[in-house]
Protein backbone atom coordinates (compact mmCIF):
# COMPACT_ATOMS: atom_id res chain seq x y z
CA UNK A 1 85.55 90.11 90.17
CA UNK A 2 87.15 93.20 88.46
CA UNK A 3 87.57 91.41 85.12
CA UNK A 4 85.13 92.46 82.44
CA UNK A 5 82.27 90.00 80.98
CA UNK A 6 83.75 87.56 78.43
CA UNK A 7 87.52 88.52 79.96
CA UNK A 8 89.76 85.92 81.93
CA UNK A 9 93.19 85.74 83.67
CA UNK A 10 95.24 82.48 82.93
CA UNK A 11 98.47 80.91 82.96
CA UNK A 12 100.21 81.55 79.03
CA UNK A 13 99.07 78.25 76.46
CA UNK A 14 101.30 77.52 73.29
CA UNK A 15 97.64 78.49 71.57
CA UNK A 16 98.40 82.37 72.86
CA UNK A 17 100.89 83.18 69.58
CA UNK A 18 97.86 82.72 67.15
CA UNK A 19 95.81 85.24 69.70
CA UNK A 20 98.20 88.08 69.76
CA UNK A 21 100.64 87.17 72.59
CA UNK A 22 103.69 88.73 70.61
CA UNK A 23 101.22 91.68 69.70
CA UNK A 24 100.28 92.58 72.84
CA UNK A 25 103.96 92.37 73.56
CA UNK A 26 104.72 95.05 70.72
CA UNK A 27 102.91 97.36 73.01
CA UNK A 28 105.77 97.43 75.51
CA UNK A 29 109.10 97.22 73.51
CA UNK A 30 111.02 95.89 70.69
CA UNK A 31 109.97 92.09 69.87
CA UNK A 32 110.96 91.33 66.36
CA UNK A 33 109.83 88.72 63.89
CA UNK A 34 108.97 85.95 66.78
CA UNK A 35 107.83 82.50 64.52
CA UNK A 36 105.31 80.04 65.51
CA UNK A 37 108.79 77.61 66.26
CA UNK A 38 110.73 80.23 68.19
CA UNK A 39 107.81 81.06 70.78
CA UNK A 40 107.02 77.44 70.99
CA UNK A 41 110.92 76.82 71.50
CA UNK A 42 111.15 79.65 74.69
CA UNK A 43 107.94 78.66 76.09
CA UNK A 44 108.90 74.56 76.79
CA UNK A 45 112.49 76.33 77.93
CA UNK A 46 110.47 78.52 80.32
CA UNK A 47 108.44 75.70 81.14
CA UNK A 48 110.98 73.00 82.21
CA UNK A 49 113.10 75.98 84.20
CA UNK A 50 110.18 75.89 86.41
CA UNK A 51 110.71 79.53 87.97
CA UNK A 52 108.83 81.42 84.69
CA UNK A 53 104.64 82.57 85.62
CA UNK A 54 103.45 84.00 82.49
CA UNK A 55 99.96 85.47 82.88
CA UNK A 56 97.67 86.55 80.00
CA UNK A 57 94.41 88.25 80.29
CA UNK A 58 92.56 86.93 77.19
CA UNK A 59 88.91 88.47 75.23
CA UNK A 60 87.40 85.91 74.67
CA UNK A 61 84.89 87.52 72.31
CA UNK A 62 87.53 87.95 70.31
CA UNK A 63 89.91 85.26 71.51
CA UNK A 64 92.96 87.56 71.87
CA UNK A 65 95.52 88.52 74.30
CA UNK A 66 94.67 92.18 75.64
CA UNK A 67 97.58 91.83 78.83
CA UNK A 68 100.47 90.30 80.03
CA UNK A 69 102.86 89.94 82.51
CA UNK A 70 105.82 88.00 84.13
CA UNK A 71 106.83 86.94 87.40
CA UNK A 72 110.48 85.09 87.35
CA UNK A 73 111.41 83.67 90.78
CA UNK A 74 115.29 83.72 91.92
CA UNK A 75 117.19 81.32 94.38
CA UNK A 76 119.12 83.70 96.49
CA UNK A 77 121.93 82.55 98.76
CA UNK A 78 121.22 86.10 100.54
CA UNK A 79 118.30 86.00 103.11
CA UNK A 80 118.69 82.32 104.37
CA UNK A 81 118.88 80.71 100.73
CA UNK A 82 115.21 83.85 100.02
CA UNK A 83 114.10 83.58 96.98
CA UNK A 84 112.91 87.42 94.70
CA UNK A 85 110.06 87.58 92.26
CA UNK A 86 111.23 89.69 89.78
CA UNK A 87 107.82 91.52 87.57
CA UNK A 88 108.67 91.51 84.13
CA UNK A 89 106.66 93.01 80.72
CA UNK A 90 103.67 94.04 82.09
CA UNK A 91 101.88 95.28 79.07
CA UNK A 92 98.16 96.01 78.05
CA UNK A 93 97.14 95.92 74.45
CA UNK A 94 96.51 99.78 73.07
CA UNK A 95 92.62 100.48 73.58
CA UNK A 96 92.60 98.16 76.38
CA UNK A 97 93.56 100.73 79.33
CA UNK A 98 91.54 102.10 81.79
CA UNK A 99 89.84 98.58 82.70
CA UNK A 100 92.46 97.80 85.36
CA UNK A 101 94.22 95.09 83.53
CA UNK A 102 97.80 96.14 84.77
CA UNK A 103 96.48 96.66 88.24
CA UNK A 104 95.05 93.16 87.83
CA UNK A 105 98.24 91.43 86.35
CA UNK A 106 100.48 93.07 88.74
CA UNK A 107 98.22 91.47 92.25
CA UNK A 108 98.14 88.56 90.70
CA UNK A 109 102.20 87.76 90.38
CA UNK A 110 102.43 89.43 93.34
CA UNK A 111 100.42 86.49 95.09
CA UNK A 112 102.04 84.46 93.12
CA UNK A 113 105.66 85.74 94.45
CA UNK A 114 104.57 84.78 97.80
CA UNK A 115 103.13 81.35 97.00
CA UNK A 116 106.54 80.36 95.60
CA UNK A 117 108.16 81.87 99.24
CA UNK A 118 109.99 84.91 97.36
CA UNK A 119 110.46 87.72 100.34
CA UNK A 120 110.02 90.49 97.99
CA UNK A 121 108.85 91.30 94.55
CA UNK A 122 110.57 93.79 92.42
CA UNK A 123 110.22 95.42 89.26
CA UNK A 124 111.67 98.11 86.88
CA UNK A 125 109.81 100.80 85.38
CA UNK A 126 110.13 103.93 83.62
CA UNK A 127 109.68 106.96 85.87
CA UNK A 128 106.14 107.88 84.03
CA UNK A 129 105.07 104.71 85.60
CA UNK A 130 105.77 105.19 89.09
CA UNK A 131 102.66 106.07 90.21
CA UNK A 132 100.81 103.93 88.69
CA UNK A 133 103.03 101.20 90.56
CA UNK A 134 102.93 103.01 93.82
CA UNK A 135 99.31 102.63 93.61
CA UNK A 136 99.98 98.65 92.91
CA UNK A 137 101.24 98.46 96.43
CA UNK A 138 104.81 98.68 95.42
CA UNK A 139 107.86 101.25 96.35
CA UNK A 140 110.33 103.23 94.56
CA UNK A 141 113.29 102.07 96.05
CA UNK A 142 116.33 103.02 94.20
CA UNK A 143 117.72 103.33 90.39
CA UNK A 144 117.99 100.97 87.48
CA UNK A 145 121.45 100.31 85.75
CA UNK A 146 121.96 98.72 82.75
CA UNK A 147 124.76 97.47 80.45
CA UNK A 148 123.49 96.75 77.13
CA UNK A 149 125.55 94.12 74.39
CA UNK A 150 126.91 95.67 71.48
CA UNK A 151 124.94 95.09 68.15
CA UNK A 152 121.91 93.43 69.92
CA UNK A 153 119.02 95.70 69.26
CA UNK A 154 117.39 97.33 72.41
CA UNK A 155 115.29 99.83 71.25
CA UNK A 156 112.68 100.66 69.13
């Protein structure tokens, strides 16, 4: 009900490269050159893992990908065998913001974080995003780390 005419939230297809899926990606970090072959390739991966939930939110006016975001669910041996959503790449596509996309993408793999039976959905975020996620429902609860491989690019 808070999507805009002609907009709809959906599962990622192997059609979303040719509508901007690596784009819209661009918008949130370092992608590189992604080909036709290598999406198709990490998509049947993600598939046949079974734990991936890609979301898109797709203009269908102009059939591209405007937002995105990831939910990938962990088996834990913690918590009685629990299992953790973990909230990956939200993103919305530049001149998309302000029509609650993110807020929209983020409740949705939340639900979808407690359909699988994860206890608790987490995410990582710069601290300029905080509130934004606050206002998602979520809590600051600590500090990132990170250990990054030599010679594999990370940044932009």
């Amino acid at each position: 009900s808070s999507m805009p005419p002609n907009h709809i939230i959906r599962p990622l297809e192997l059609t979303d490269y040719r509508k901007g899926y690596i784009e819209c990606l661009a918008n949130l970090t370092l992608v590189g050159d992604v080909t036709e072959q290598m999406f198709a390739e990490s998509f049947e991966d993600m598939q046949r893992a079974g734990c991936y939930f890609v979301i898109v939110i797709e203009d269908l006016d102009a059939a591209k990908i405007v937002a995105t975001g990831t939910l990938v669910v962990e088996q834990k041996f913690i918590r009685m065998c629990g299992r953790v959503g973990h909230i990956e790449d939200i993103v919305v596509a530049k001149g998309q913001q302000g029509k609650r996309f993110g807020f929209t993408i983020i409740k949705q793999l939340m639900e979808l974080a407690t359909a699988t039976g994860c206890y608790k959905s987490i995410l990582d975020c710069s601290p300029d995003n905080v509130p934004f996620y606050e206002k998602c429902g979520l809590e600051n609860k600590g500090i990132q780390m990170a250990a990054y491989v030599p010679g594999v690019p990370h940044k932009l």
